[in-house]
PDB file of N, CA and C in Angstrom:
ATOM      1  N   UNK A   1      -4.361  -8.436  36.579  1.00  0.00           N
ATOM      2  CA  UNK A   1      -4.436  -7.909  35.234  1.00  0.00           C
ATOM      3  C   UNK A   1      -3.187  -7.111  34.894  1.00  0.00           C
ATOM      4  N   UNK A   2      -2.056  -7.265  35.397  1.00  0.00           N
ATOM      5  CA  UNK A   2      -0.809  -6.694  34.975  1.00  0.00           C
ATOM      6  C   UNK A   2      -0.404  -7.142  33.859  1.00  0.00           C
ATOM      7  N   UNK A   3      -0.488  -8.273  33.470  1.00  0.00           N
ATOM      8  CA  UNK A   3      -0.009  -8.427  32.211  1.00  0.00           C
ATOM      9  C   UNK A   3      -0.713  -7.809  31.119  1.00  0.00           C
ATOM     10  N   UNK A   4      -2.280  -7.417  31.160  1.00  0.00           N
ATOM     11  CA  UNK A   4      -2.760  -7.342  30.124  1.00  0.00           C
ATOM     12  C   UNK A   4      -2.286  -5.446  30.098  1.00  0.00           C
ATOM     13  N   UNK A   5      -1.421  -4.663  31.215  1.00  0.00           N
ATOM     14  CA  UNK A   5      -1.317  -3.643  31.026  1.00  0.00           C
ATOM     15  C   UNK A   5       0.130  -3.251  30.397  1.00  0.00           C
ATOM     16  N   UNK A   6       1.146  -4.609  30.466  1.00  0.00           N
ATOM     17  CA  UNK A   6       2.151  -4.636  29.262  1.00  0.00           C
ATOM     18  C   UNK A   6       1.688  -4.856  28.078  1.00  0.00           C
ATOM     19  N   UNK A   7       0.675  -5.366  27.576  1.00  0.00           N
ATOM     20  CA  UNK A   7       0.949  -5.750  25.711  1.00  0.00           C
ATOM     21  C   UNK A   7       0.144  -4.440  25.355  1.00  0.00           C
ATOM     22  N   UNK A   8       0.749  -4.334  24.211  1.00  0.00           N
ATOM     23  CA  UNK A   8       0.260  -2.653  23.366  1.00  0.00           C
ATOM     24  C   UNK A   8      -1.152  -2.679  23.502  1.00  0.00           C
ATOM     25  N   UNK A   9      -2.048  -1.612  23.208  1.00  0.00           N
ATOM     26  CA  UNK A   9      -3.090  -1.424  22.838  1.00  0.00           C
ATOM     27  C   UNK A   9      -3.501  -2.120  21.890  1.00  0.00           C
ATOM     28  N   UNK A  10      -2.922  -1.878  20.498  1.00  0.00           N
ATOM     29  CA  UNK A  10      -3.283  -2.472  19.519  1.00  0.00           C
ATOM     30  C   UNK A  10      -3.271  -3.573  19.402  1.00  0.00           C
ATOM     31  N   UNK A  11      -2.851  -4.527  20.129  1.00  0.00           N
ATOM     32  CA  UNK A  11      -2.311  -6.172  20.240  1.00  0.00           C
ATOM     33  C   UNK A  11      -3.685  -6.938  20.772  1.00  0.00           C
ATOM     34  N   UNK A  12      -4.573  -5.958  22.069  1.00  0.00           N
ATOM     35  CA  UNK A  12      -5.545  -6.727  22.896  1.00  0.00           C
ATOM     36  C   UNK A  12      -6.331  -7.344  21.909  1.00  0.00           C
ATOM     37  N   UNK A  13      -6.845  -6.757  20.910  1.00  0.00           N
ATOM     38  CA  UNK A  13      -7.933  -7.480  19.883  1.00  0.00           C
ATOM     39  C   UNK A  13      -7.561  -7.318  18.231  1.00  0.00           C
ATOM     40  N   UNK A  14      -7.780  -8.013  17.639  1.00  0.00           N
ATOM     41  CA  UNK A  14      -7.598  -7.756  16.601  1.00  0.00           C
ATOM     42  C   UNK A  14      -8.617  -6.390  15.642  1.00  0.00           C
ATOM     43  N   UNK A  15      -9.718  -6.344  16.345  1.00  0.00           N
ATOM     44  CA  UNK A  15     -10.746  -5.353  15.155  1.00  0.00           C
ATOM     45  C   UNK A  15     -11.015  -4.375  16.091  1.00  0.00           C
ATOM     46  N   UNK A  16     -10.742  -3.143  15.815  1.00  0.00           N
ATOM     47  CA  UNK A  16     -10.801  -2.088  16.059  1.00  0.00           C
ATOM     48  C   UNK A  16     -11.642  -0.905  16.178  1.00  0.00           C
ATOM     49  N   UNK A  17     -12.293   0.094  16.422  1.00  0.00           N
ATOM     50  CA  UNK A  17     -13.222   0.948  15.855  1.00  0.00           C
ATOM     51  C   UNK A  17     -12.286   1.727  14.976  1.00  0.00           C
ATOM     52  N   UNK A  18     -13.303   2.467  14.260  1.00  0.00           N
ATOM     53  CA  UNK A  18     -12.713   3.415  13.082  1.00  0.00           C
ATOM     54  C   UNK A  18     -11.848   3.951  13.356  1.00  0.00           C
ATOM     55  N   UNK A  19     -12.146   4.747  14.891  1.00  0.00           N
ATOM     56  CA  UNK A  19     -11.462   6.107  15.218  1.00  0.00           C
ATOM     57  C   UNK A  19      -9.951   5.749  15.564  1.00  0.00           C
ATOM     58  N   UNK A  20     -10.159   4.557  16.502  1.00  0.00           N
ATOM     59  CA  UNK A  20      -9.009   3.978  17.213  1.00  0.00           C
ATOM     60  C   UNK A  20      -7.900   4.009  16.194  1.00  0.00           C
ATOM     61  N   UNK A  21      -8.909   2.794  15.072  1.00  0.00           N
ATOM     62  CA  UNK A  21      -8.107   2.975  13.732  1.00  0.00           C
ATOM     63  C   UNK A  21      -7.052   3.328  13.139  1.00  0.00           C
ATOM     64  N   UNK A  22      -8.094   4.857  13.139  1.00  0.00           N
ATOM     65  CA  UNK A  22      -7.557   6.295  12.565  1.00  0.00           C
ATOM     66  C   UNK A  22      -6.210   6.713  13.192  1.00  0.00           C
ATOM     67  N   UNK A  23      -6.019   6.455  14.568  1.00  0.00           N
ATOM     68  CA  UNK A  23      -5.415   7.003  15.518  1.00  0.00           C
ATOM     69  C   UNK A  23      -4.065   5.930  15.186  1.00  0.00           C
ATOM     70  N   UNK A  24      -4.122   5.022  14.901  1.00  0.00           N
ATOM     71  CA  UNK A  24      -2.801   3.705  14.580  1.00  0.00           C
ATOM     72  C   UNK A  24      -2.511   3.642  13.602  1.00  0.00           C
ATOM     73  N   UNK A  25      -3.240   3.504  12.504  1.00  0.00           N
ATOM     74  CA  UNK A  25      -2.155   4.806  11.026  1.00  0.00           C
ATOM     75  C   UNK A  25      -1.935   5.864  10.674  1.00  0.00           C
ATOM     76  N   UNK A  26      -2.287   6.717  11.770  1.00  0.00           N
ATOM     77  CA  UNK A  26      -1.757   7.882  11.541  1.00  0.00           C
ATOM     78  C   UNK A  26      -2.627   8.471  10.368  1.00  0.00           C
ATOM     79  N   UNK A  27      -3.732   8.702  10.308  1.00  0.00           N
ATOM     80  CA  UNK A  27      -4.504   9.482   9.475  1.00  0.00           C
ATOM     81  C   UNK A  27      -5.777   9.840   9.931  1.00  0.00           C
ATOM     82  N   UNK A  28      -6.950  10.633   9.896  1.00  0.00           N
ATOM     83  CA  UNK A  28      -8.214  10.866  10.338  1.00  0.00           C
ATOM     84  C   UNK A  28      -9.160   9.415   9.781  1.00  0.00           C
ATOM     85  N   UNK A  29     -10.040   9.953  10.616  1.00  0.00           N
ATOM     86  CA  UNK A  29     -11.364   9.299  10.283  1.00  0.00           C
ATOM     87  C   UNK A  29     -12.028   9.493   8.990  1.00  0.00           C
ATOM     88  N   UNK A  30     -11.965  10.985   8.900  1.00  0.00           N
ATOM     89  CA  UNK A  30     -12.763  11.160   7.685  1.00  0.00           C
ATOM     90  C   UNK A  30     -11.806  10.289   6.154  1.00  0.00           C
ATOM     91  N   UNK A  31     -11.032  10.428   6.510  1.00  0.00           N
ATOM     92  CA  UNK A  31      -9.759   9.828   5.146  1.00  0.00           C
ATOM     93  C   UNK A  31     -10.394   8.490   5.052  1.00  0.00           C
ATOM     94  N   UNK A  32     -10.730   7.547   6.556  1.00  0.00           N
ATOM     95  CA  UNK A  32     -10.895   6.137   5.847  1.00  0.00           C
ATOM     96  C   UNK A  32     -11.899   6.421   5.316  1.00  0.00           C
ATOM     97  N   UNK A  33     -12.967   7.063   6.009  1.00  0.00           N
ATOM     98  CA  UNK A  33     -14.329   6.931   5.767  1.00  0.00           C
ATOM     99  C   UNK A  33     -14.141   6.897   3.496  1.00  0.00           C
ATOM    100  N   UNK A  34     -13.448   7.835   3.229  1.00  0.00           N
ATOM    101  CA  UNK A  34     -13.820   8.400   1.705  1.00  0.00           C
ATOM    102  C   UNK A  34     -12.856   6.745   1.356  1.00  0.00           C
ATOM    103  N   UNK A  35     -11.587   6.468   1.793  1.00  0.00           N
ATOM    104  CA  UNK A  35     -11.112   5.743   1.168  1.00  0.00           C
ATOM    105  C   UNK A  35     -12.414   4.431   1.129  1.00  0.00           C
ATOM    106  N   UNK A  36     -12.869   4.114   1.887  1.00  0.00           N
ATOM    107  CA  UNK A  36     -13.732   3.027   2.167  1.00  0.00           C
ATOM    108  C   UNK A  36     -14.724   3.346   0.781  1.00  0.00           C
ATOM    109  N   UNK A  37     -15.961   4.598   0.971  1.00  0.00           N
ATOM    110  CA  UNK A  37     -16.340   4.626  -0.267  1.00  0.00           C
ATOM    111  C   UNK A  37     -15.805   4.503  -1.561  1.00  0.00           C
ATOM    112  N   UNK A  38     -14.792   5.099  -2.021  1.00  0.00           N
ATOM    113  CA  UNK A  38     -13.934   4.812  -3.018  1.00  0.00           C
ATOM    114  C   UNK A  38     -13.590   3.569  -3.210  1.00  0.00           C
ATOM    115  N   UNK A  39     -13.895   2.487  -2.657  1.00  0.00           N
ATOM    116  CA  UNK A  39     -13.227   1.194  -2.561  1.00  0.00           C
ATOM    117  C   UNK A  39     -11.946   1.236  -2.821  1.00  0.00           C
ATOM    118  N   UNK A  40     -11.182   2.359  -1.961  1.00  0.00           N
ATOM    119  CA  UNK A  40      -9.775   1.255  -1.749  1.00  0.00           C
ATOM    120  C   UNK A  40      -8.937   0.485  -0.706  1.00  0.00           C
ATOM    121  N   UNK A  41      -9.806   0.369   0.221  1.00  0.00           N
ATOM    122  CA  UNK A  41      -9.806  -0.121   1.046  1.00  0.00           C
ATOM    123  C   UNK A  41     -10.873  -1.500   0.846  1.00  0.00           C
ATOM    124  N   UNK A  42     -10.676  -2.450   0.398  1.00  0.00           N
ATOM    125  CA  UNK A  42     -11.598  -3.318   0.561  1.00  0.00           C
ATOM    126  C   UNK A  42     -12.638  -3.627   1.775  1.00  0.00           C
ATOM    127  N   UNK A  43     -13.587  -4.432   1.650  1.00  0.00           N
ATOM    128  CA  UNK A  43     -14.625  -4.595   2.454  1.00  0.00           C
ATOM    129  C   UNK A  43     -14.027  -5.728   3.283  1.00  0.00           C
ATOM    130  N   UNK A  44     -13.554  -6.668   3.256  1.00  0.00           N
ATOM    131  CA  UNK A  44     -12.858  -7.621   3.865  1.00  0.00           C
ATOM    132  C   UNK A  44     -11.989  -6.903   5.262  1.00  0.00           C
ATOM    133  N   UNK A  45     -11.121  -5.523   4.657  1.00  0.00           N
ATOM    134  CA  UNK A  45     -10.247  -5.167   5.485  1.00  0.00           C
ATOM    135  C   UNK A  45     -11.362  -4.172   7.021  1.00  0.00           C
ATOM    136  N   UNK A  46     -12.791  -3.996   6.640  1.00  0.00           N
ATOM    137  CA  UNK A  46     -13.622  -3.091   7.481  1.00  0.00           C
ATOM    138  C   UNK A  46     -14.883  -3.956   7.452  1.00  0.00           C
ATOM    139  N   UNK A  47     -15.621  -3.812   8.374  1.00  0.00           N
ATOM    140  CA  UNK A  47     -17.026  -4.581   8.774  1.00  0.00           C
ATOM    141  C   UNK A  47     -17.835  -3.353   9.116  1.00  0.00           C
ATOM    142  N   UNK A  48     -19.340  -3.516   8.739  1.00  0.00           N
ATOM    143  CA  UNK A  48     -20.365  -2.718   9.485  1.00  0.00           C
ATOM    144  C   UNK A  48     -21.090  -3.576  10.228  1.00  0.00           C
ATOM    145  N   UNK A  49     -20.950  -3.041  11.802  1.00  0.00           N
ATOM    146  CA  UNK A  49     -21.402  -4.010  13.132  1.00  0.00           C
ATOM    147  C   UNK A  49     -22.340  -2.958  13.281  1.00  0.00           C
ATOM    148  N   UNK A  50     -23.846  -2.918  13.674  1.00  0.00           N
ATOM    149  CA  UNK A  50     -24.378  -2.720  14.811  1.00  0.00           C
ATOM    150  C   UNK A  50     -24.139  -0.642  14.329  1.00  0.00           C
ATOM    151  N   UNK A  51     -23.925  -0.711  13.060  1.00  0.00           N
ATOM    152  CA  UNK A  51     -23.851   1.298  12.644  1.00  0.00           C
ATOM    153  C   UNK A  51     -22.506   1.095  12.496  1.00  0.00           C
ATOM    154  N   UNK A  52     -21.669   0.585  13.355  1.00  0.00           N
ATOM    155  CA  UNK A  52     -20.359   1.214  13.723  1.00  0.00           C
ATOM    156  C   UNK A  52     -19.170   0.529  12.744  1.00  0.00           C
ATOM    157  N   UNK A  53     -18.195   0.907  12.351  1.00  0.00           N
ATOM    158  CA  UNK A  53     -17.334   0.532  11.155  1.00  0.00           C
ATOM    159  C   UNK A  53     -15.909   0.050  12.279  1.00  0.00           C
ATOM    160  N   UNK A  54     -15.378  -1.160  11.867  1.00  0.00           N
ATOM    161  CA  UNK A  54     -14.620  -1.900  12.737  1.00  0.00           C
ATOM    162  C   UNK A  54     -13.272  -2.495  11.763  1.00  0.00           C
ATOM    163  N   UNK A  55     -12.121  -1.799  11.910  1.00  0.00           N
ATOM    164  CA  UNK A  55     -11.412  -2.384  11.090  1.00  0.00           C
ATOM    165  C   UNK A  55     -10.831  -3.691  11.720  1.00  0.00           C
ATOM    166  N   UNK A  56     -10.144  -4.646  10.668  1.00  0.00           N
ATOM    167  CA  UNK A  56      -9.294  -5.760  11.551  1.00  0.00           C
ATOM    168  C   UNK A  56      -7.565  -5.397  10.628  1.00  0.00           C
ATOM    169  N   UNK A  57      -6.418  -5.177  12.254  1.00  0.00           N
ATOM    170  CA  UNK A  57      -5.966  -5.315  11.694  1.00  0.00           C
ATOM    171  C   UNK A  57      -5.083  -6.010  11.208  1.00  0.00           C
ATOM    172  N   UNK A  58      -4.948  -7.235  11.514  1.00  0.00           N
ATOM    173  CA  UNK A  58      -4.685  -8.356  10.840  1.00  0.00           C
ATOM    174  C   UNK A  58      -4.473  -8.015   9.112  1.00  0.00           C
ATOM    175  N   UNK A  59      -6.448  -8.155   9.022  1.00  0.00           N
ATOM    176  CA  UNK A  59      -6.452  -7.887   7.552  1.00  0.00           C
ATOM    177  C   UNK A  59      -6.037  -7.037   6.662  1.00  0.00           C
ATOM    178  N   UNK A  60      -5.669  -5.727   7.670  1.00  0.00           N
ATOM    179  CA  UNK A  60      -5.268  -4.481   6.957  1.00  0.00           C
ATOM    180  C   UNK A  60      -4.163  -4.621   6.417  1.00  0.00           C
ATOM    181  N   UNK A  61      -3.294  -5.077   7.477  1.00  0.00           N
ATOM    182  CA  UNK A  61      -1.809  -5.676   7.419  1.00  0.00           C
ATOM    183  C   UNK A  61      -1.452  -6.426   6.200  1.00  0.00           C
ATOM    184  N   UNK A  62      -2.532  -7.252   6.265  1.00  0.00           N
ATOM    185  CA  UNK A  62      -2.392  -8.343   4.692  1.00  0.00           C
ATOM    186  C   UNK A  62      -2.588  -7.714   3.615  1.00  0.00           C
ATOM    187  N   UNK A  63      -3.701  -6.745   3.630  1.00  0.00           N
ATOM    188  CA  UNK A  63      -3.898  -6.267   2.250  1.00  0.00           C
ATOM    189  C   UNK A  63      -3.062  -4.772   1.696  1.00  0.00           C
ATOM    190  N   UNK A  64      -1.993  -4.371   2.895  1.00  0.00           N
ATOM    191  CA  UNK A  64      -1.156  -3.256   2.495  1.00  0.00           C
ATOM    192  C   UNK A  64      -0.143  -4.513   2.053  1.00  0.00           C
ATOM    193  N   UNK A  65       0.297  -5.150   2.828  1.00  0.00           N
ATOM    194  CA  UNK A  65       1.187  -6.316   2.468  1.00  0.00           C
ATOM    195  C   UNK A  65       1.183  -6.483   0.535  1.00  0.00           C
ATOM    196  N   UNK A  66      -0.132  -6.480   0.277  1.00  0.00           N
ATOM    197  CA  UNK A  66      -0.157  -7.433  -0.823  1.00  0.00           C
ATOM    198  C   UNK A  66      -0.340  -6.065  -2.168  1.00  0.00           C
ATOM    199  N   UNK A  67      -0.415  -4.903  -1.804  1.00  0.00           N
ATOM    200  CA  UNK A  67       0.148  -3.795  -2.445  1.00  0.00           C
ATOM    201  C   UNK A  67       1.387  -3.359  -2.581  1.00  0.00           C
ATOM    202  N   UNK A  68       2.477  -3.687  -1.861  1.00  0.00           N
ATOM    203  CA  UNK A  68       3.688  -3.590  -1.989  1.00  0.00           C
ATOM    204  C   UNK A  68       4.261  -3.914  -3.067  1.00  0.00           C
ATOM    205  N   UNK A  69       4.835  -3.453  -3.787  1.00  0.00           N
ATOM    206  CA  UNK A  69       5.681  -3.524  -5.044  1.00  0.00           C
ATOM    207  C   UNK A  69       7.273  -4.074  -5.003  1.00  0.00           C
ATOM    208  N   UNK A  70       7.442  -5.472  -4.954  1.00  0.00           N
ATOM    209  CA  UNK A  70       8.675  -6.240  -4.426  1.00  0.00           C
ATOM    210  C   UNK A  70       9.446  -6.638  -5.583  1.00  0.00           C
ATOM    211  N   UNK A  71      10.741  -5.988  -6.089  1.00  0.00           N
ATOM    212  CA  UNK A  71      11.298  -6.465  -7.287  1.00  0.00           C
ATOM    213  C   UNK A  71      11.666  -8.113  -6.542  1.00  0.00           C
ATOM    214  N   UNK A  72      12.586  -8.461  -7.564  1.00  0.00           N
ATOM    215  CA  UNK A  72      12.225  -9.905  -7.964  1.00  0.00           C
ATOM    216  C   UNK A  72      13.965 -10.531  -6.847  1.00  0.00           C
ATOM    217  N   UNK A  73      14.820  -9.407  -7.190  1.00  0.00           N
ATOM    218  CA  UNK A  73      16.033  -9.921  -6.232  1.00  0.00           C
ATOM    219  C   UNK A  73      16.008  -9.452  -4.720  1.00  0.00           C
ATOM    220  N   UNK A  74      14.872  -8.865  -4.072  1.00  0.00           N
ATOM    221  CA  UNK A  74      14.526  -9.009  -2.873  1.00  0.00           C
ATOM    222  C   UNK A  74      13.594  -9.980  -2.465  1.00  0.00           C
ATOM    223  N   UNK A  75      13.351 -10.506  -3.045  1.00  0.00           N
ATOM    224  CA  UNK A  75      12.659 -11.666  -2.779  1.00  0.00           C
ATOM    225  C   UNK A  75      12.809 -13.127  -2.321  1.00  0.00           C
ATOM    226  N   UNK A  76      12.796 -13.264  -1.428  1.00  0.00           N
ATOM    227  CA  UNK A  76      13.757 -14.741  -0.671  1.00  0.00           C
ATOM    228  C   UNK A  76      13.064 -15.764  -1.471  1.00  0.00           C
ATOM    229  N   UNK A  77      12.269 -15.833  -2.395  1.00  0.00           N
ATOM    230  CA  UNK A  77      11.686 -17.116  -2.714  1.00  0.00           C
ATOM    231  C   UNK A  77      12.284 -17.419  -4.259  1.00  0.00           C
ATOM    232  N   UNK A  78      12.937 -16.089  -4.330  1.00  0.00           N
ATOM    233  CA  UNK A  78      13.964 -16.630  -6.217  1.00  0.00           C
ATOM    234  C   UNK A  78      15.287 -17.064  -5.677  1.00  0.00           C
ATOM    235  N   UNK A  79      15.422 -18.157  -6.745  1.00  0.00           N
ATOM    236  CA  UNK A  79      16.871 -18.740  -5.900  1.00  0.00           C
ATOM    237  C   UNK A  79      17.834 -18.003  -6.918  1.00  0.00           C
ATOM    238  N   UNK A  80      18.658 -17.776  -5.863  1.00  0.00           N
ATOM    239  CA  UNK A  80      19.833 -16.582  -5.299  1.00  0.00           C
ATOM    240  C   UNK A  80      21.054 -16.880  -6.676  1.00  0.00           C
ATOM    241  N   UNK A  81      20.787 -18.574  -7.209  1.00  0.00           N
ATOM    242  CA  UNK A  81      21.909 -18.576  -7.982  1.00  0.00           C
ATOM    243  C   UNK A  81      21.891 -18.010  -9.929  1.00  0.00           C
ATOM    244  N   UNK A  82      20.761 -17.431  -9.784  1.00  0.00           N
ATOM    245  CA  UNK A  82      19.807 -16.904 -11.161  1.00  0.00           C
ATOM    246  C   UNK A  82      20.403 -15.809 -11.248  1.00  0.00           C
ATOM    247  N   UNK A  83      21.027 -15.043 -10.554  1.00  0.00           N
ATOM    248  CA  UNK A  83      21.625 -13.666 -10.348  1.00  0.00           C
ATOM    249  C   UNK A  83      22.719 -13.925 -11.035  1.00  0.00           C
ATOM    250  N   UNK A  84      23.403 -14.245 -11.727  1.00  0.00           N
ATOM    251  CA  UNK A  84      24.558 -14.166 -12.123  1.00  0.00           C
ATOM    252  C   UNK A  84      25.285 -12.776 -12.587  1.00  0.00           C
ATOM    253  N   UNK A  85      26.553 -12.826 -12.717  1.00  0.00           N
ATOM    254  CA  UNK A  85      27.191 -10.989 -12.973  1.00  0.00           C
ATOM    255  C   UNK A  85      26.772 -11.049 -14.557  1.00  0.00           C
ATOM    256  N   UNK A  86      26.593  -9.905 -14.893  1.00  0.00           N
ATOM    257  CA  UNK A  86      26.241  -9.705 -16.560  1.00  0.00           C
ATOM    258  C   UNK A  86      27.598 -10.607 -17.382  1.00  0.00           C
ATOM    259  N   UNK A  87      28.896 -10.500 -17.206  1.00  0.00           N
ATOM    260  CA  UNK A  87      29.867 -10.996 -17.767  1.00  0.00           C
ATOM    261  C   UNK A  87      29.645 -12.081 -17.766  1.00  0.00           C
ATOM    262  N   UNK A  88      29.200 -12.871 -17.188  1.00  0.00           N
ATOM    263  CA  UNK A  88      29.254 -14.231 -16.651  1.00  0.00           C
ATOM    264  C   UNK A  88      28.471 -15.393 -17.814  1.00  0.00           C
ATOM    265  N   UNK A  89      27.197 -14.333 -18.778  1.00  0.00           N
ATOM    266  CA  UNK A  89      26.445 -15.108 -19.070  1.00  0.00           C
ATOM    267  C   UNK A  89      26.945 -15.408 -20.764  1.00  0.00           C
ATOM    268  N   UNK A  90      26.730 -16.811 -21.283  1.00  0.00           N
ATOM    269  CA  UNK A  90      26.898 -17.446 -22.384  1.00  0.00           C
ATOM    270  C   UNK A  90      25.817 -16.488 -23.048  1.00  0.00           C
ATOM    271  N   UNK A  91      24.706 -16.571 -23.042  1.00  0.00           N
ATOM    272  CA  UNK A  91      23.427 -16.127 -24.032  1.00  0.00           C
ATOM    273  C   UNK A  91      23.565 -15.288 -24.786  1.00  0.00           C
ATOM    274  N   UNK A  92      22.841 -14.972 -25.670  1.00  0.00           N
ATOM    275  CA  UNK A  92      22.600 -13.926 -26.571  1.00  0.00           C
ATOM    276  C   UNK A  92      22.216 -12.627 -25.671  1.00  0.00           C
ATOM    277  N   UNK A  93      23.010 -11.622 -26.046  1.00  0.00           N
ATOM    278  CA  UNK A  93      22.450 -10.490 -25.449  1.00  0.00           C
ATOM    279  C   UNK A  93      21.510  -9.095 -26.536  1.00  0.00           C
ATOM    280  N   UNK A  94      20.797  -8.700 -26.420  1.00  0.00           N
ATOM    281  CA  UNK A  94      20.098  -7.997 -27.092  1.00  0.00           C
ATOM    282  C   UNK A  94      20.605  -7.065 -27.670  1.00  0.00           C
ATOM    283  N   UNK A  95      20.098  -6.793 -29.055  1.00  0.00           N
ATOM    284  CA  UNK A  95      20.944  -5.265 -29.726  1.00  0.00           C
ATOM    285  C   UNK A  95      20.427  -4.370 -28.507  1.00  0.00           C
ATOM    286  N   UNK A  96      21.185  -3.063 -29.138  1.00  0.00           N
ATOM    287  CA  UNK A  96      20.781  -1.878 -28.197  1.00  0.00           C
ATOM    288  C   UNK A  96      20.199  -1.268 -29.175  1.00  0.00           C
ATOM    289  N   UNK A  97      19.182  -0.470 -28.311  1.00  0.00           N
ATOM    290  CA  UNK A  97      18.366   0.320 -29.132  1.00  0.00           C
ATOM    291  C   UNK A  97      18.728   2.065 -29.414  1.00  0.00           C
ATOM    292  N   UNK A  98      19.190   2.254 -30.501  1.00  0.00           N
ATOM    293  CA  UNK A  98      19.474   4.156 -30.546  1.00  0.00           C
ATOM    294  C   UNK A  98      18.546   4.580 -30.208  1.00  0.00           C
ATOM    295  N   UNK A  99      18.852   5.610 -29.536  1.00  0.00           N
ATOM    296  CA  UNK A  99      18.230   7.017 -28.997  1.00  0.00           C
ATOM    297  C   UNK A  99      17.452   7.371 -29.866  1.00  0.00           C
ATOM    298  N   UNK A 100      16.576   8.484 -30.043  1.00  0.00           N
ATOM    299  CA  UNK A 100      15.985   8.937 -30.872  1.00  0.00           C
ATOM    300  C   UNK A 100      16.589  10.538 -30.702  1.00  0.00           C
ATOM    301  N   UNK A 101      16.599  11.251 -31.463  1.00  0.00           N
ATOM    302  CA  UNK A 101      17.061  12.180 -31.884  1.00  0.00           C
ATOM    303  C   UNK A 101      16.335  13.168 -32.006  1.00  0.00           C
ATOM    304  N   UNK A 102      16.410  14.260 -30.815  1.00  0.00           N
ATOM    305  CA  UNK A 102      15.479  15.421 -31.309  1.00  0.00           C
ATOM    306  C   UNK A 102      15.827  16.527 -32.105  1.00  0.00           C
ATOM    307  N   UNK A 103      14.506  16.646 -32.366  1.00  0.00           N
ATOM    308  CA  UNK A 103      14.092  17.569 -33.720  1.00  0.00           C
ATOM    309  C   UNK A 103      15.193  19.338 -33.082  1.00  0.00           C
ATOM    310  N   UNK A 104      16.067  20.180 -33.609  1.00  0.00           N
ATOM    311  CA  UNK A 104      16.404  21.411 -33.195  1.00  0.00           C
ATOM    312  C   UNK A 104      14.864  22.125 -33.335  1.00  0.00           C
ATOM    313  N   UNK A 105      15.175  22.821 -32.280  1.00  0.00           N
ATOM    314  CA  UNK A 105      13.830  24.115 -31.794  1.00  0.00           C
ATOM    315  C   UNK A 105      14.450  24.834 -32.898  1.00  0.00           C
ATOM    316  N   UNK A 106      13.795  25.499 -33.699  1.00  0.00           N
ATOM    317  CA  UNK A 106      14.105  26.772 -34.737  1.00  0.00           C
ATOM    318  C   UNK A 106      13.405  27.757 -33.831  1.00  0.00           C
ATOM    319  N   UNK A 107      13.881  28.949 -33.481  1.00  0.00           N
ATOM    320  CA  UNK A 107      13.572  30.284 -33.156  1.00  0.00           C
ATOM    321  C   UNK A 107      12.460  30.604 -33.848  1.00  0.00           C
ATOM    322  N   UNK A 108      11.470  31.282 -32.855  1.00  0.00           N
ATOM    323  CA  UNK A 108      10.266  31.962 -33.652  1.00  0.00           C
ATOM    324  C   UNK A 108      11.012  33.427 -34.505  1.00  0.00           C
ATOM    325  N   UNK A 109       9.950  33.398 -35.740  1.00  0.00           N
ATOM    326  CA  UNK A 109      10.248  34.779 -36.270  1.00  0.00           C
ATOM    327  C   UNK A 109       9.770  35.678 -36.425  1.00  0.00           C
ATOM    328  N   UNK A 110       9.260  37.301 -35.785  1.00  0.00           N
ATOM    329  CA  UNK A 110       8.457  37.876 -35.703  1.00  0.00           C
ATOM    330  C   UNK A 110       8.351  38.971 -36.687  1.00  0.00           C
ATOM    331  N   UNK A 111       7.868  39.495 -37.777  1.00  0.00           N
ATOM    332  CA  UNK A 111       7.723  40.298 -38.358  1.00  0.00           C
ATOM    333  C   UNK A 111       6.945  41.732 -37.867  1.00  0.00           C
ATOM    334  N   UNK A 112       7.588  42.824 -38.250  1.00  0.00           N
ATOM    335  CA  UNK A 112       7.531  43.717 -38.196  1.00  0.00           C
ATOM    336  C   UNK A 112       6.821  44.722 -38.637  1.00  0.00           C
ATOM    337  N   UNK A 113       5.665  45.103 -38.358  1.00  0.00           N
ATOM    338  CA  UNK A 113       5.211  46.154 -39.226  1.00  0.00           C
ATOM    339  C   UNK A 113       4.460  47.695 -39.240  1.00  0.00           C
TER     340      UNK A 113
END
């Protein structure tokens, strides 16, 4: 069983207990527990076995994955030649829009009496 005492902890199985969990993202128990009620953690990403709450993290992986906010030129799947330099392009380019202009603060005036 030497080999199974090189691969990480987290690697032996994919689904986890809570606590273990807790302990591999770096946050408590009680945090999933509320995130779980709150549904933001989907039900897909946690199971109830037998009482006990079992994350997989596979799934976790996928569904932080799929919260990520990826603009559009990091993205290996837009082709690369759409980028062109701003100078470069024939098209119509859009008016610009003026600023809007704020109002001067007038000083309060306090009377005296």
């Amino acid at each position: 069983m030497a080999s199974a005492e090189q691969i990480p902890v987290e690697y032996l199985s994919d689904k986890v207990a809570e606590k273990n969990f807790a302990e591999m993202v770096g946050t408590t128990r009680r945090a999933l527990q509320g995130k779980r009620q709150r549904n933001i953690i989907p039900k897909g990403v946690w199971n109830e076995i037998d009482g006990q709450i079992y994350y997989s993290i596979r799934r976790y992986e996928a569904w932080l994955e799929s919260l990520w906010d990826c603009p559009p030129e990091l993205n290996s799947q837009v082709n690369q030649s759409a980028f062109a330099s701003p100078g470069n392009s024939g098209g119509a380019r859009p008016s610009p829009i003026p600023k809007r202009q704020k109002a001067l603060k007038r000083p309060q005036i306090y009377a005296l009496q």
